[in-house]
Every structure is written in structure tokens, then in C-alpha cells.
C-alpha atoms as a PDB file:
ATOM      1  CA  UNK A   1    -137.091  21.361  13.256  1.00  0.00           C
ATOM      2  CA  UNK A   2    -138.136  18.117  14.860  1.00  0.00           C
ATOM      3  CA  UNK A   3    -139.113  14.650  14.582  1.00  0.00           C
ATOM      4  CA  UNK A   4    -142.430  13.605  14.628  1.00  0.00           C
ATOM      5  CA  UNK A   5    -144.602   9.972  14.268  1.00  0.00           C
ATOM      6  CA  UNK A   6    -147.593   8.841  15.605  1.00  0.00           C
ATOM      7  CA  UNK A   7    -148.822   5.383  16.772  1.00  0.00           C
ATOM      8  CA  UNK A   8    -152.435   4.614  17.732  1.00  0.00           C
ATOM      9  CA  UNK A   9    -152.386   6.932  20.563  1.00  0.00           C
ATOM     10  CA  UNK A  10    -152.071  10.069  18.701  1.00  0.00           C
ATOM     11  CA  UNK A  11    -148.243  12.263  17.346  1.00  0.00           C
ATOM     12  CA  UNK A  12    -145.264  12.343  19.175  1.00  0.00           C
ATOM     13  CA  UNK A  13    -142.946  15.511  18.334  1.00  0.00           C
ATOM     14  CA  UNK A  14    -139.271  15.641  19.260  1.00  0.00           C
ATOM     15  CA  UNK A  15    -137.731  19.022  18.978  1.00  0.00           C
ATOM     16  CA  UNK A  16    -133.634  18.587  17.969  1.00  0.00           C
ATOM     17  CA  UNK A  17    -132.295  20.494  21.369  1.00  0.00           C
ATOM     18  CA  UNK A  18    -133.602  17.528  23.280  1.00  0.00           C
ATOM     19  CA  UNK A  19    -132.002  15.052  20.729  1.00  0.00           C
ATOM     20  CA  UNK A  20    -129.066  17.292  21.097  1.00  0.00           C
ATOM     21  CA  UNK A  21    -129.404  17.250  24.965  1.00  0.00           C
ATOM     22  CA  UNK A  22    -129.564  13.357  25.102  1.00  0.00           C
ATOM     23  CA  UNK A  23    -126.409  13.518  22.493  1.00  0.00           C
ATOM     24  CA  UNK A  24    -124.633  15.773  24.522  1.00  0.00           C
ATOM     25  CA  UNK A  25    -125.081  13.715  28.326  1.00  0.00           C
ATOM     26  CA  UNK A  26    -124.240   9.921  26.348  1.00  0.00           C
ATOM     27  CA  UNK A  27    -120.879  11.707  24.854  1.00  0.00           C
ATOM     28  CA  UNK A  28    -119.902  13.256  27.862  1.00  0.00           C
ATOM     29  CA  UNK A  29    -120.109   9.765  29.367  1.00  0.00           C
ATOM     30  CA  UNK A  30    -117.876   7.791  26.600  1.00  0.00           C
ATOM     31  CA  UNK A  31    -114.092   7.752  28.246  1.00  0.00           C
ATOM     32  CA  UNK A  32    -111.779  10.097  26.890  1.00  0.00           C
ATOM     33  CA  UNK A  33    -113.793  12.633  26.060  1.00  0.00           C
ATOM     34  CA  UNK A  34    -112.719  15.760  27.803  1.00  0.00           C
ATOM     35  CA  UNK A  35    -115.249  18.259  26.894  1.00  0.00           C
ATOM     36  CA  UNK A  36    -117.966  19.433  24.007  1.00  0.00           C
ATOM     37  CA  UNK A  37    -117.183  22.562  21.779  1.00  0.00           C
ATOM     38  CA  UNK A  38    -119.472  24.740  20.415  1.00  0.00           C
ATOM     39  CA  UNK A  39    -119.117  25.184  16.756  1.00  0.00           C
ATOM     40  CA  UNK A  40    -121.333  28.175  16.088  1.00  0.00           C
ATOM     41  CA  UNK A  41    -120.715  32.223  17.162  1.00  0.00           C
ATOM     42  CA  UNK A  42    -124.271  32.125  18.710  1.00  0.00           C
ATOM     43  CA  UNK A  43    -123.528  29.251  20.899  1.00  0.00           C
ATOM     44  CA  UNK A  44    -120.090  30.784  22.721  1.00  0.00           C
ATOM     45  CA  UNK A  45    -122.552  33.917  22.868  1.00  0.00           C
ATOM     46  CA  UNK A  46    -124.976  32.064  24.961  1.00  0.00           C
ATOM     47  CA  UNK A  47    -122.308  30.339  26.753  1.00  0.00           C
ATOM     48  CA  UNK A  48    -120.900  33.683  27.424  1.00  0.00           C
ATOM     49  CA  UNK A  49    -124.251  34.975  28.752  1.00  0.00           C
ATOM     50  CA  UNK A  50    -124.668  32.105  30.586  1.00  0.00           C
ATOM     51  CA  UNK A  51    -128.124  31.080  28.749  1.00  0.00           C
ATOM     52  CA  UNK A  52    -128.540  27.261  29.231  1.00  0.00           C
ATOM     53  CA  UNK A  53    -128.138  26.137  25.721  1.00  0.00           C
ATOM     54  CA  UNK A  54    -128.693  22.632  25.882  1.00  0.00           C
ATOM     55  CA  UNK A  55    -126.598  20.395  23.918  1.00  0.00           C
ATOM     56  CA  UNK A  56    -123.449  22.315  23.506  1.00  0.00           C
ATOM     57  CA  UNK A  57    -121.058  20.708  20.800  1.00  0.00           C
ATOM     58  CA  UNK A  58    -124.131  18.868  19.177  1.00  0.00           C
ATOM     59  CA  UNK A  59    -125.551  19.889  15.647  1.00  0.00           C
ATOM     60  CA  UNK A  60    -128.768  17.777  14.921  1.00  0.00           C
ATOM     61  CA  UNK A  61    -130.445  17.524  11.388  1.00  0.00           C
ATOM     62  CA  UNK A  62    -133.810  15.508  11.019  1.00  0.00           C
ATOM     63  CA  UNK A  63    -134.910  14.973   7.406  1.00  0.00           C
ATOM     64  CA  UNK A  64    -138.336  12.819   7.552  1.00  0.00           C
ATOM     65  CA  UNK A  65    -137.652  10.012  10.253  1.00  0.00           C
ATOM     66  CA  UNK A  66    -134.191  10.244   9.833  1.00  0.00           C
ATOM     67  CA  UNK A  67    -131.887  11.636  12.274  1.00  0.00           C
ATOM     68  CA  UNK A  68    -128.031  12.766  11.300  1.00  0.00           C
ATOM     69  CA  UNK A  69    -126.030  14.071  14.461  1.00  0.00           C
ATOM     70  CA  UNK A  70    -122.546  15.957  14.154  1.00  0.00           C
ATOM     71  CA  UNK A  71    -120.917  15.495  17.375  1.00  0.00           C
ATOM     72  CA  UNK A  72    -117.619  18.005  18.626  1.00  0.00           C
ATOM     73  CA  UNK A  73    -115.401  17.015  20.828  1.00  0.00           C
ATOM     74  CA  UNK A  74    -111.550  17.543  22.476  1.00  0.00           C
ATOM     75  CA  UNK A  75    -110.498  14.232  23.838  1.00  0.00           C
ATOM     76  CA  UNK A  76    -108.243  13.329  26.550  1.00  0.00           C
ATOM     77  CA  UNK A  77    -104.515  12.970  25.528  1.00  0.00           C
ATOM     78  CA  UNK A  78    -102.743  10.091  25.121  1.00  0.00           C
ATOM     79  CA  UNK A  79    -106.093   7.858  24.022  1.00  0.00           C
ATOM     80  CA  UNK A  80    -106.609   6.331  20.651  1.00  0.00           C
ATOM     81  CA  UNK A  81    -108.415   8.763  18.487  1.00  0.00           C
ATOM     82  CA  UNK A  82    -109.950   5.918  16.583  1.00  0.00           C
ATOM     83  CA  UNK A  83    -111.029   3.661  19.339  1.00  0.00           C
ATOM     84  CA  UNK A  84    -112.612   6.954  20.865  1.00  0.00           C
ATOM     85  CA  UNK A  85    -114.563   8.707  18.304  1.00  0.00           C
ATOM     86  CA  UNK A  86    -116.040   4.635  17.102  1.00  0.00           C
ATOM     87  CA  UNK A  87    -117.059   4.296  20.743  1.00  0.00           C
ATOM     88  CA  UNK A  88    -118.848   7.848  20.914  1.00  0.00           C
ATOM     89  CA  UNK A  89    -120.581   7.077  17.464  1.00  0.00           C
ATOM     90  CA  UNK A  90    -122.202   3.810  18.647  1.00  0.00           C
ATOM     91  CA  UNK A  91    -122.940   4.975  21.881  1.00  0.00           C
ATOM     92  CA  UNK A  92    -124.408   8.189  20.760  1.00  0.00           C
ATOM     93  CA  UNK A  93    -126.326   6.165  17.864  1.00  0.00           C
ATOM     94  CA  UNK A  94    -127.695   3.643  20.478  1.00  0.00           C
ATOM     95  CA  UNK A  95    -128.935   6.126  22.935  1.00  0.00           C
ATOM     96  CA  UNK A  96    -130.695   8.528  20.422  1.00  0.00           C
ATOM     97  CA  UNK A  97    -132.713   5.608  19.201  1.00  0.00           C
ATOM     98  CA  UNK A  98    -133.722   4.426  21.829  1.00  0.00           C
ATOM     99  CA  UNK A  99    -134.778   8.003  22.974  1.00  0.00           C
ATOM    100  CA  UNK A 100    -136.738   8.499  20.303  1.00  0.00           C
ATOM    101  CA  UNK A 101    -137.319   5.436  18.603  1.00  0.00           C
ATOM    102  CA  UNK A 102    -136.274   7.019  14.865  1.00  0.00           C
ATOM    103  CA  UNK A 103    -133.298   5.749  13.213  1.00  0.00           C
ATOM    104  CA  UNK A 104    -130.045   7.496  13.370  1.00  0.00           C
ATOM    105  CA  UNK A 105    -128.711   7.698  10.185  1.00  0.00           C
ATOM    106  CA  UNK A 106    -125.169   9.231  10.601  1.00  0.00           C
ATOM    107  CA  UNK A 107    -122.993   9.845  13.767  1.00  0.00           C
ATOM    108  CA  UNK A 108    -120.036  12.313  12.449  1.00  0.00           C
ATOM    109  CA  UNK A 109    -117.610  12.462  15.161  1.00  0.00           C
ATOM    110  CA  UNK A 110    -115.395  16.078  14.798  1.00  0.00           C
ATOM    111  CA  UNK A 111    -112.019  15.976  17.352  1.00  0.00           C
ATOM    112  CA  UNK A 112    -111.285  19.644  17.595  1.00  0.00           C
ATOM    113  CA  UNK A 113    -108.348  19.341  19.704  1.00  0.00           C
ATOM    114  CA  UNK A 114    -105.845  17.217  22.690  1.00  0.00           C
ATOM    115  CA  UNK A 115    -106.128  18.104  26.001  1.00  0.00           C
ATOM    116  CA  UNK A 116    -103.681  17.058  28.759  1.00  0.00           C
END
């Protein structure tokens, strides 16, 4: 799937791994977060191959202009779960929007585990 709009210079298509790419880089940023996990069999395949997935521990939807982005995540231990996963929603919200100019309709933050 992707995104798509025009404007008076003609359609603009945004496939979901580059959403999920741009999702991915602005999460790995936020403090706290240790590392992305990939959620599906085919992903740790790939990773296992060593096949550039993209945006590992990112599952985008799109439904019309909308854009709903599960995000996947072990964070550091000994940080505020809470405070964390807000900070990664907003931050992953503001930088997808801007990306693509489409509204981001849901962040859903995921902690799969504590690492030391």
C-alpha cells in the first residue's frame, strides 16, 4: 500500500517502507530506546539473510490519507515506561507528518522487553 495526493503539480505516492524507514530512524533517536523488534517471521528471516528490510520494528497501515503506525520497541532499563513510549509517539507522529504531509492518525507504542 501507500499514500498518495496530488497538488497542482501532479500525484505524489508514498510507499509504507519509507514511512516505516522515517518511523524507524525518529524512534531510534528518542532516549531510552534500546533497539526495534521485528514482529513478523518474514522480517527475522530477512534479518537473518541479511536483506536490508527497511524499517525493522515498524508496521504501517494507510487507509485513504490517514496514516496509523505500530511502533516495537525494548527500552533501556531503569527509564519511565510512560514518559518513554509518550515521547516516541509524538516524536514519531511529528516526523511522519511532516515527511509526508498526511495526518497520522494513531502512534501505538508496543514495549516488548527491558534491557540492561
Amino acid at each position: 500500500m501507500s499514500v498518495n495526493t496530488s497538488n497542482a503539480y501532479g500525484k505524489i505516492s508514498i510507499s509504507d517502507l519509507a514511512i516505516a524507514k522515517v518511523a524507524s530512524h525518529t524512534a531510534m533517536e528518542c532516549y531510552g530506546i534500546v533497539e526495534m523488534v521485528s514482529r513478523r517471521f518474514t522480517d527475522s528471516l530477512a534479518e537473518l539473510l541479511k536483506k536490508d528490510t527497511g524499517g525493522k520494528g515498524i508496521k504501517v497501515t494507510t487507509a485513504g490519507n490517514r496514516i496509523y503506525v505500530d511502533v516495537y520497541v525494548i527500552v533501556k532499563y531503569g527509564v519511565s515506561i510512560n514518559a518513554v513510549a509518550e515521547s516516541l509517539k509524538e516524536a514519531v507522529k511529528y516526523k511522519v507528518e511532516r515527511f509526508t504531509g498526511m495526518i497520522v492518525n494513531t502512534v501505538n507504542v508496543n514495549v516488548i522487553g527491558v534491557k540492561l
